[in-house]
Protein backbone atom coordinates (compact mmCIF):
# COMPACT_ATOMS: atom_id res chain seq x y z
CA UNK A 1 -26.86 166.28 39.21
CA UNK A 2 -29.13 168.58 40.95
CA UNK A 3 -28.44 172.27 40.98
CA UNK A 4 -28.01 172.51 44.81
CA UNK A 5 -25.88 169.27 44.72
CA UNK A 6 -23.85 171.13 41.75
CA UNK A 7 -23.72 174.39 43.87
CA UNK A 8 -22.10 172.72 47.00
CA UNK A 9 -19.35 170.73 44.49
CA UNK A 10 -18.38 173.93 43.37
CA UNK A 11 -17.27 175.24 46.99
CA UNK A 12 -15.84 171.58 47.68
CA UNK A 13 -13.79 171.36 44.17
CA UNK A 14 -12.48 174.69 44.46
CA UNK A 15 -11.39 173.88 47.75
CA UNK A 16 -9.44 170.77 46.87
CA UNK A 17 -7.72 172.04 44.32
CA UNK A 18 -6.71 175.15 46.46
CA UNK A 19 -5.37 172.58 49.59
CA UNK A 20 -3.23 170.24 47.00
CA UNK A 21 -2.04 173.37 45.74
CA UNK A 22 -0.77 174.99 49.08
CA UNK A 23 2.11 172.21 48.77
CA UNK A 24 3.37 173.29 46.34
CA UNK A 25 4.94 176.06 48.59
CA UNK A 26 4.60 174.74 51.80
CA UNK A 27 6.78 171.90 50.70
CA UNK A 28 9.89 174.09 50.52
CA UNK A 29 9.20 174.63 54.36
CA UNK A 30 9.23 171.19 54.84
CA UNK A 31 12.20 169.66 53.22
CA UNK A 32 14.48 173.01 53.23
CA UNK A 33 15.50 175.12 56.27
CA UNK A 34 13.23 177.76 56.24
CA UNK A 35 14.92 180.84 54.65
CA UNK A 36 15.05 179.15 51.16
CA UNK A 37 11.23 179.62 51.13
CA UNK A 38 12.10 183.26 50.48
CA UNK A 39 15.34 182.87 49.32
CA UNK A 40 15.91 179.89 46.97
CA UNK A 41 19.70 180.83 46.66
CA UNK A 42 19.91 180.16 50.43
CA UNK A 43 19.31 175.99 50.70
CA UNK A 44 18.62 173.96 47.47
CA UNK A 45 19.34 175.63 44.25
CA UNK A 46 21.84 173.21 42.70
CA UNK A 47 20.96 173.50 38.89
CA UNK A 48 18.90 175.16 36.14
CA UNK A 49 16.06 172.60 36.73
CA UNK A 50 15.94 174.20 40.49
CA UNK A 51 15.61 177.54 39.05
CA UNK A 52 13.04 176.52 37.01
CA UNK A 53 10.87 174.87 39.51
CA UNK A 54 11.33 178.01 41.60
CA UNK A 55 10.33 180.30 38.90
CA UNK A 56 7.44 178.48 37.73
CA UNK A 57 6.06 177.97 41.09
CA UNK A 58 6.67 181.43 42.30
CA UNK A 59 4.66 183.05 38.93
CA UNK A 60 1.74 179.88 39.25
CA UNK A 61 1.58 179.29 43.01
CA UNK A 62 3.21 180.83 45.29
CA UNK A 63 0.59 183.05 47.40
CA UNK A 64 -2.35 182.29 44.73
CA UNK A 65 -3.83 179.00 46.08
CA UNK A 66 -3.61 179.95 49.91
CA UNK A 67 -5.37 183.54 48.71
CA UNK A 68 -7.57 181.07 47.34
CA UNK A 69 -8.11 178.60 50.45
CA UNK A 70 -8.17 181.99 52.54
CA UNK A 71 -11.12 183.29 50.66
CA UNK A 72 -12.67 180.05 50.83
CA UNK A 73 -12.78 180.26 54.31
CA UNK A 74 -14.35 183.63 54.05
CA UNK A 75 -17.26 181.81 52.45
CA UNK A 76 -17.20 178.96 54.93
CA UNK A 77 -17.62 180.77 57.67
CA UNK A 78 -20.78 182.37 56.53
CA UNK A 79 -22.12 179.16 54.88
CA UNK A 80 -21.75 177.17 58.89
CA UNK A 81 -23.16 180.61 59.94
CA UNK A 82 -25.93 180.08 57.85
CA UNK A 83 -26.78 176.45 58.51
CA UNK A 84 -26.75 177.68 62.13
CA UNK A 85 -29.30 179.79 62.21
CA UNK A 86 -32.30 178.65 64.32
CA UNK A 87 -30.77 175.88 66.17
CA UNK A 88 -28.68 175.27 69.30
CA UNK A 89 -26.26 176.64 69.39
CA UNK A 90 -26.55 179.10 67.34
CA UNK A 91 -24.19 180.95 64.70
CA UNK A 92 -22.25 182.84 66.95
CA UNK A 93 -21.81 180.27 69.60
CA UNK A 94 -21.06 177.57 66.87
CA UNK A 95 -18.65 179.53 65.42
CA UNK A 96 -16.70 180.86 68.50
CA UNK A 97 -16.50 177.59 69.29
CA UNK A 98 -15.01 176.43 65.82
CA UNK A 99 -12.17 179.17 66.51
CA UNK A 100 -11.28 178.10 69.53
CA UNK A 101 -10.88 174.92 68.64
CA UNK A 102 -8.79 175.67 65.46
CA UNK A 103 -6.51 177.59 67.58
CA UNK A 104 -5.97 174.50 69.42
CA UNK A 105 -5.57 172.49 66.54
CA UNK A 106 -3.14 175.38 64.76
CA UNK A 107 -0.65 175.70 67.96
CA UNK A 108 -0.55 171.55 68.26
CA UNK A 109 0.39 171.22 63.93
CA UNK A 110 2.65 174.67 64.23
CA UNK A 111 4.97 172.93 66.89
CA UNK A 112 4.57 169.47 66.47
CA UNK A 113 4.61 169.20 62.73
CA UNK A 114 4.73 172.48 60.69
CA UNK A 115 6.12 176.09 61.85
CA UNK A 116 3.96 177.30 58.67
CA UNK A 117 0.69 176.44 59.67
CA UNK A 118 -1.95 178.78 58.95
CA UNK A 119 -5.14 177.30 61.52
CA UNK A 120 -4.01 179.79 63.60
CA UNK A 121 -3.92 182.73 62.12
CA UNK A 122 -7.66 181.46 60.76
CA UNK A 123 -9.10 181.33 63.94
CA UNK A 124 -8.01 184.20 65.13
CA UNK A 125 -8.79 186.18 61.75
CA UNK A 126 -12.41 184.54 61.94
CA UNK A 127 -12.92 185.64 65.33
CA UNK A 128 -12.30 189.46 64.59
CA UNK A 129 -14.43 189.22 61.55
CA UNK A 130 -17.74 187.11 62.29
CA UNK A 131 -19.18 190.30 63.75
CA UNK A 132 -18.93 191.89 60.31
CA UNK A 133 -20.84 188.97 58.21
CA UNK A 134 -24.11 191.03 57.77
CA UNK A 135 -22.57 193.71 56.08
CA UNK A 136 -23.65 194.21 52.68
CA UNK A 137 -21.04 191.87 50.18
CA UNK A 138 -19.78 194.63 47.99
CA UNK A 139 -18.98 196.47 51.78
CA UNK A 140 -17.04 193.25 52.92
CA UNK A 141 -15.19 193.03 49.33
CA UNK A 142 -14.14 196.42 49.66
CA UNK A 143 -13.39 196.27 53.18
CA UNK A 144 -10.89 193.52 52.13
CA UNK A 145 -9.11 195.43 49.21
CA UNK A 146 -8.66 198.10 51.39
CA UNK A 147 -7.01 196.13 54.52
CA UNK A 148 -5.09 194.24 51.28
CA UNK A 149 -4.05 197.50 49.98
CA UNK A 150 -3.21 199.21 53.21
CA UNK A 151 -0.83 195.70 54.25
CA UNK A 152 0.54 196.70 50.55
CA UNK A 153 1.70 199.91 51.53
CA UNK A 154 3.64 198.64 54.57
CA UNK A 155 5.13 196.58 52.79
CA UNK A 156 6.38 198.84 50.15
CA UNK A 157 7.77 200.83 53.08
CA UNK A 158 9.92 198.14 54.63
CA UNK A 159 11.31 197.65 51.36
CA UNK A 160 12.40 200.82 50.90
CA UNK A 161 13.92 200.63 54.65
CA UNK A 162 15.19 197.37 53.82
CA UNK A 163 16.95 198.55 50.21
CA UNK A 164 18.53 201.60 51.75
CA UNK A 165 19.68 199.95 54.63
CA UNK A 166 21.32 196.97 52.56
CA UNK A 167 22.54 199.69 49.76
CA UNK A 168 24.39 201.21 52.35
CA UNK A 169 26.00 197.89 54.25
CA UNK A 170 27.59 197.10 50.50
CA UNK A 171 28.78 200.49 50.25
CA UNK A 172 30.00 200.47 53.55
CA UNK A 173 28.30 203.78 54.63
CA UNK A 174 26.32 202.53 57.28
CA UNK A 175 25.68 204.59 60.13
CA UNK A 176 26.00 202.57 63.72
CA UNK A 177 22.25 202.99 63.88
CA UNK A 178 22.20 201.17 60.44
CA UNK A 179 24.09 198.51 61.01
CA UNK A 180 22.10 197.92 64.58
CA UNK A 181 18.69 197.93 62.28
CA UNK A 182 20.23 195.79 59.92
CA UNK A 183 21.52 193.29 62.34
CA UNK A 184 17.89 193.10 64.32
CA UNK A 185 16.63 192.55 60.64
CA UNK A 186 19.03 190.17 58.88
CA UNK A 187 17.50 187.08 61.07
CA UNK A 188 14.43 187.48 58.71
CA UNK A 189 16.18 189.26 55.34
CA UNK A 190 19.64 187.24 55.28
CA UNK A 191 20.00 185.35 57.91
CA UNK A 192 23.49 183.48 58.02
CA UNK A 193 24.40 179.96 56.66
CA UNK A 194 24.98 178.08 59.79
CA UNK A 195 21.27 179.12 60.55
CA UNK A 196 20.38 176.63 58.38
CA UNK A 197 22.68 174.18 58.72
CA UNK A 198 21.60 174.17 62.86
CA UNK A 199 17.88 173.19 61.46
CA UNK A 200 19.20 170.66 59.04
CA UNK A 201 21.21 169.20 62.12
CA UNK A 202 18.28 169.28 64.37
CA UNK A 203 15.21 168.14 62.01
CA UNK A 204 17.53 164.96 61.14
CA UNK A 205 17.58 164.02 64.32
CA UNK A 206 15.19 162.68 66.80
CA UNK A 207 11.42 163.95 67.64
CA UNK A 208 12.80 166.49 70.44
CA UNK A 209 15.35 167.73 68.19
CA UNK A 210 13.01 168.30 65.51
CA UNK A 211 10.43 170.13 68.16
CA UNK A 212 13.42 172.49 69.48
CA UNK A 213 13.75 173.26 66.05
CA UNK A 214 9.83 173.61 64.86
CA UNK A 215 9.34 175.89 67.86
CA UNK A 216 12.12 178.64 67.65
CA UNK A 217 10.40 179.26 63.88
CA UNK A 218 7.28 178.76 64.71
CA UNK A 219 7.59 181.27 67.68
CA UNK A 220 9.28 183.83 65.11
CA UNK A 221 6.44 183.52 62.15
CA UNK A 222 3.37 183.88 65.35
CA UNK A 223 5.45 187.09 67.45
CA UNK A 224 6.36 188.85 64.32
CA UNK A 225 5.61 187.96 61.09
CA UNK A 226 1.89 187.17 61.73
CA UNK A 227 0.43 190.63 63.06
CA UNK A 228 2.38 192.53 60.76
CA UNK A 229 1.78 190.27 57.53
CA UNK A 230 -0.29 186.65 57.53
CA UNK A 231 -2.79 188.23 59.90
CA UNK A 232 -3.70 191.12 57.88
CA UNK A 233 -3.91 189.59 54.50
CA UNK A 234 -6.06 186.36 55.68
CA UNK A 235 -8.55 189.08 57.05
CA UNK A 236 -8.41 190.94 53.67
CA UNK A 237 -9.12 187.33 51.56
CA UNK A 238 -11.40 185.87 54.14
CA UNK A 239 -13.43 188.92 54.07
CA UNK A 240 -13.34 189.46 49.86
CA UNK A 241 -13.87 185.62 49.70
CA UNK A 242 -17.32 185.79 52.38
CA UNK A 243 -18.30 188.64 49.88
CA UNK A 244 -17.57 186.88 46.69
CA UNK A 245 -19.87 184.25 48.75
CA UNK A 246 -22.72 186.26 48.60
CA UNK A 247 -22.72 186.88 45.38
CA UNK A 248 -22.58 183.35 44.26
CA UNK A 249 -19.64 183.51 42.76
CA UNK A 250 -18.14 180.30 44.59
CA UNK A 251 -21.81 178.54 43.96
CA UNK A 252 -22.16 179.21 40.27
CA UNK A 253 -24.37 182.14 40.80
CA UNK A 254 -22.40 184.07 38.01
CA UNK A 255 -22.29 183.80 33.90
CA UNK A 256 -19.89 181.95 32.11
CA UNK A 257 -19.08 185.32 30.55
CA UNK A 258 -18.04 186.77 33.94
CA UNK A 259 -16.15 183.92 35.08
CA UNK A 260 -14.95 183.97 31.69
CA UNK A 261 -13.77 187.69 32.17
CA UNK A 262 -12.41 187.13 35.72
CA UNK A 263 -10.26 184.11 34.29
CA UNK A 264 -8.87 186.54 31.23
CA UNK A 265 -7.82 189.27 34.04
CA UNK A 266 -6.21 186.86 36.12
CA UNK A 267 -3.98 184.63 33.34
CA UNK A 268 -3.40 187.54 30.81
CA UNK A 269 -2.64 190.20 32.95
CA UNK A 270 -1.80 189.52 36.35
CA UNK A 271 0.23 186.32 36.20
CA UNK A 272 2.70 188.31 33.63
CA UNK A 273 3.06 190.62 35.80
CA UNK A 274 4.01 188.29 38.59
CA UNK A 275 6.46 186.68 36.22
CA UNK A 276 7.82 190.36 35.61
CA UNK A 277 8.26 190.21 39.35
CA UNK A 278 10.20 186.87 39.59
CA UNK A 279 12.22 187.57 36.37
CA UNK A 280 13.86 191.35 38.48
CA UNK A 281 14.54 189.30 41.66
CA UNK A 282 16.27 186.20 39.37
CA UNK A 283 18.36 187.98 37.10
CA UNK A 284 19.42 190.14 40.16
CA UNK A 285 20.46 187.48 41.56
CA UNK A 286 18.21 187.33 44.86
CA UNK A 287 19.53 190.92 46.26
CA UNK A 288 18.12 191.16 49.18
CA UNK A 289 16.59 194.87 48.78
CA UNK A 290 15.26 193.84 45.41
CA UNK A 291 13.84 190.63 46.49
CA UNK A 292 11.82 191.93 49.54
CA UNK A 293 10.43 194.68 46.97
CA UNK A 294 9.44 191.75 44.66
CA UNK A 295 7.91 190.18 47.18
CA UNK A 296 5.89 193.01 48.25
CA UNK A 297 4.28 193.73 44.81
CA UNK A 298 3.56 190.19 44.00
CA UNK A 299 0.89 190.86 46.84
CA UNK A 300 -0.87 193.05 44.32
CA UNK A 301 -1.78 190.62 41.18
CA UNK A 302 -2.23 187.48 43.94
CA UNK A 303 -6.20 187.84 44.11
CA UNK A 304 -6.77 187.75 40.74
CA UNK A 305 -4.82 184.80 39.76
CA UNK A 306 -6.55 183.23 42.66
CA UNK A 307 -9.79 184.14 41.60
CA UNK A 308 -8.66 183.03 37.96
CA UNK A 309 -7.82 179.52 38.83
CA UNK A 310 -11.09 179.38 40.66
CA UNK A 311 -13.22 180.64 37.38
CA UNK A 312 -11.89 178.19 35.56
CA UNK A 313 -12.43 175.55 37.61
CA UNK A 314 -16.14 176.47 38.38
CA UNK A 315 -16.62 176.62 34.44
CA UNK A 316 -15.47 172.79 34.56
CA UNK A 317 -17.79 172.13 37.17
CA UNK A 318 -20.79 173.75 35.66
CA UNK A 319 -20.11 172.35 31.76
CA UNK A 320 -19.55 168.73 33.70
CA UNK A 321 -16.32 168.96 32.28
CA UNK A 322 -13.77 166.20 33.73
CA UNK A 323 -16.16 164.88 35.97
CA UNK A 324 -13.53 162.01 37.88
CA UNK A 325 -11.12 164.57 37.87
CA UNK A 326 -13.67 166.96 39.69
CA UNK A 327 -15.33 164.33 42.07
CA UNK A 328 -11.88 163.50 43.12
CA UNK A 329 -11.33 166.92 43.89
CA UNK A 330 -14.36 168.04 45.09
CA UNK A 331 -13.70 164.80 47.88
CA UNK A 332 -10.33 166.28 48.87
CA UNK A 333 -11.99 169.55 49.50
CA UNK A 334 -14.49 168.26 51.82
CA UNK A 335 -11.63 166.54 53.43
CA UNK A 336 -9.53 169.68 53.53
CA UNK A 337 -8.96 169.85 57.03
CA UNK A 338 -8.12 165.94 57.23
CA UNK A 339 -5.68 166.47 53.96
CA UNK A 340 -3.77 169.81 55.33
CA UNK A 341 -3.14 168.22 58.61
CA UNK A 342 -2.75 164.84 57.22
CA UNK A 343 0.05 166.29 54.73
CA UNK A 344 2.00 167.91 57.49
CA UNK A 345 1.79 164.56 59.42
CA UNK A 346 3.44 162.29 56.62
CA UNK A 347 5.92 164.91 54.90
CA UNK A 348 7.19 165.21 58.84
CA UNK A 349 8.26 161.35 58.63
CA UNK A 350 9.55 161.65 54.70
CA UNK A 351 11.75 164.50 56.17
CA UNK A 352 12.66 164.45 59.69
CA UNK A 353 15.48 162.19 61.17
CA UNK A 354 12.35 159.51 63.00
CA UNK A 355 11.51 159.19 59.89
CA UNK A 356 13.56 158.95 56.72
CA UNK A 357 15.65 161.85 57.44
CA UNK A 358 15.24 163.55 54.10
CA UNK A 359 15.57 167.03 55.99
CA UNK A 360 17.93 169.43 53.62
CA UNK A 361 19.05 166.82 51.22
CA UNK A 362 17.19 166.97 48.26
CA UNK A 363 17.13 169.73 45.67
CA UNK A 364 14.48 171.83 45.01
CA UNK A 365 12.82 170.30 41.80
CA UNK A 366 13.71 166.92 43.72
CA UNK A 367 11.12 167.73 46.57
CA UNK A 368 8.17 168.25 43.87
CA UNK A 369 8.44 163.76 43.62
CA UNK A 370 7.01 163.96 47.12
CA UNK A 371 4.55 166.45 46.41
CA UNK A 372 3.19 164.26 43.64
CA UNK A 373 2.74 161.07 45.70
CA UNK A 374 0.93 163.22 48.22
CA UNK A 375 -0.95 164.62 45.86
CA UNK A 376 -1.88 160.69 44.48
CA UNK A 377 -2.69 159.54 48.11
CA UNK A 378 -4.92 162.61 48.47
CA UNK A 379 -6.85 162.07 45.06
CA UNK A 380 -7.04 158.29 45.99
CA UNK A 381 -8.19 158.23 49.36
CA UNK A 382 -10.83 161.30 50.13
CA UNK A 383 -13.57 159.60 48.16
CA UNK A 384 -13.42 155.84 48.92
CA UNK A 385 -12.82 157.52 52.55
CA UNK A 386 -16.28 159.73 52.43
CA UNK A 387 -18.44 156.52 50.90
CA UNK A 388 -17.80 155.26 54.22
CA UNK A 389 -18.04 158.24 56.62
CA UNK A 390 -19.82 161.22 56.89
CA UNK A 391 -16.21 162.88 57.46
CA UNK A 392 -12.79 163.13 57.18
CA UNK A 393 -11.49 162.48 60.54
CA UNK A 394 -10.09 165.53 61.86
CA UNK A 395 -13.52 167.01 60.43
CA UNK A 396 -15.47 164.69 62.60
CA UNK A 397 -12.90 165.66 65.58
CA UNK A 398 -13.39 169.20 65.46
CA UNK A 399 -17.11 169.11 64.71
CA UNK A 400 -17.42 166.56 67.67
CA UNK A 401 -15.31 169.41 69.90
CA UNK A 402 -17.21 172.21 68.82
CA UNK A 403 -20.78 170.26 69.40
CA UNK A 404 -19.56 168.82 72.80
CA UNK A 405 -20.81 165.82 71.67
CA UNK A 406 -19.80 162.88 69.46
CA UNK A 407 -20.92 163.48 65.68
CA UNK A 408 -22.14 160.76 63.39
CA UNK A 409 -19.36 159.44 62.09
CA UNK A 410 -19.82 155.46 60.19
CA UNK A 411 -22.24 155.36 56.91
CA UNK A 412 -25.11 153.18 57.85
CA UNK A 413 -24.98 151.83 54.77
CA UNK A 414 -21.17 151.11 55.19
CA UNK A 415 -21.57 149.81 58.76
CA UNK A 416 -24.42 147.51 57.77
């Protein structure tokens, strides 16, 4: 294997193992009303094996691989910028029009298949920071911690609002301006049973049910919860992960020794503190106050178990380590776009009522079945898929779109 062709597997197996791990999360929002994504006490939590799929995918996933696919995208943005330079259109005009037509994409999946998408808050987080890919790549890194840090900090602050406000509804000191905060706020911090059992009712039913549904969340996660949270931290990854670009860490560019160090950081020290984090919010049994705080701080070690699972992944690649495993990977990353869309599009039929109506009935450790079978049909078909065509097909789509022009899209080989 040459060392460019090496170099550009890296980026693509890095990538596929970061979108097969997003479901491991995002498949919570799928099968479960919505609050048990935050709360697992709220929908699903039927027995210890629940509890211990929560716990081990809060401490090993949760947060980590989409830090990881963020920063990815960091580094994709300036790679396309790159290629672009010296044709027509050029970078800025090829990626503008990329962004615009992942924000189309991103509204279409967040209300007609997945409140949780995240194509939109990409586009619009890659069209704030394309004017800042020149800076120098320890500037952009540090730019990123900081926006990371400062998102960190607001956090911390609305979970101190949120503890004392809760502290004093259970002591029943509330002030009437407390209990009007806490009431505005409960929708996203406790919101009440029946909540969930009116998107259970409504995602088992038909395709217009399941949109009335899709688009009251989807409407709260893009009015309030993106500015103040999913926006901030994608520009904070996305601009560490253009730097980390730079500096070849995504194309092999570094030592064994420092992925080797980055990997040590990441498993030895910040994933125990993440399952410090997980162990406070279990054993108090999901308090509200408690669990936002949890939440908040788990922000902090996220990066670096990100950046972790990465280095060791990149070691693989480089030592030619589990090469099928890797190809197969590396074939789902080039296919990301065609696997994160395609996953929303089947899970919506496993779960909703035009489907099999699977909304709110299983458990959570039952869900993790249909994560593996997705996970099987996305190993199995990206390769055989990409010996025929030069892309996945909502790849080819939104290439075509943003060239204003049909791309190649049948092997010659193939089609002969």
């Amino acid at each position: 294997m040459s060392t460019t062709t090496q170099r550009h597997q890296s980026i693509d197996a890095v990538r596929g193992f970061a979108v097969l791990g997003i479901l491991l999360m995002n498949i919570v929002g799928m099968g479960l009303p919505t609050f048990a994504y935050l709360d697992p006490s709220y929908w699903g939590l039927d027995g210890p094996a629940d509890v211990w799929v929560w716990a081990v995918n809060y401490v090993l996933a949760d947060g980590k691989l989409r830090a990881l696919f963020t920063m990815l995208f960091g580094a994709s943005m300036l790679l396309i910028a790159d290629r672009a330079e010296g044709r027509r259109p050029g970078p800025a005009e090829t990626h503008y029009r990329r962004m615009g037509w992942l924000l189309v994409f991103g509204m279409l999946h967040a209300y007609l298949l997945f409140f949780g998408d995240i194509l939109v808050t990409y586009a619009i987080a890659g069209m704030l920071i394309f004017p800042l890919r020149r800076l120098k790549p320890l500037w952009m890194i540090g730019l990123g911690a900081a926006i990371l840090l400062a998102l960190l900090a607001y956090s911390l602050n609305e979970a101190s609002r949120i503890e004392t406000l809760w502290t004093a509804i259970q002591a029943g000191t509330a002030t009437p301006v407390q209990l009007a905060q806490w009431q505005e706020a409960q929708i996203l911090i406790q919101p009440p049973r029946s909540l969930g059992e009116e998107e259970v009712r409504l995602m088992q039913g038909g395709f217009l049910e399941a949109l009335q549904s899709r688009a009251r969340v989807a409407m709260i996660m893009q009015l309030f919860i993106m500015p103040t949270s999913a926006l901030p931290e994608a520009l904070g990854q996305a601009l560490i992960g253009a730097g980390l670009f730079r500096l070849g860490f995504f194309t092999l560019g570094w030592p064994n020794r420092a992925y080797g160090g980055v990997a040590a950081f990441g498993l030895l020290i910040a994933l125990p503190i993440t399952a410090a984090l997980a162990w406070k919010a279990w054993s108090s049994g999901f308090d509200p106050g408690l669990r936002h705080l949890c939440e908040s701080l788990s922000a902090l070690p996220r990066p670096f178990v990100a950046l972790a699972y990465a280095s060791v992944l990149l070691m693989m690649v480089r030592a030619g380590r589990a090469a099928g495993l890797v190809d197969r990977l590396a074939a789902a990353g080039r296919m990301a776009f065609s696997n994160y869309l395609g996953t929303s599009i089947l899970t919506s039929f496993v779960f909703c009522g035009y489907g099999l109506g699977l909304y709110g009935e299983l458990s959570r450790w039952e869900l993790y079945i249909v994560v593996a079978a997705v996970w099987a049909l996305m190993l199995l078909w990206s390769k055989p898929w990409l010996e025929r065509f030069h892309y996945g097909p909502f790849e080819w789509a939104w290439r075509s779109l943003a060239q204003w022009k049909p791309q190649p899209f049948i092997r010659r080989a193939a089609a002969a």
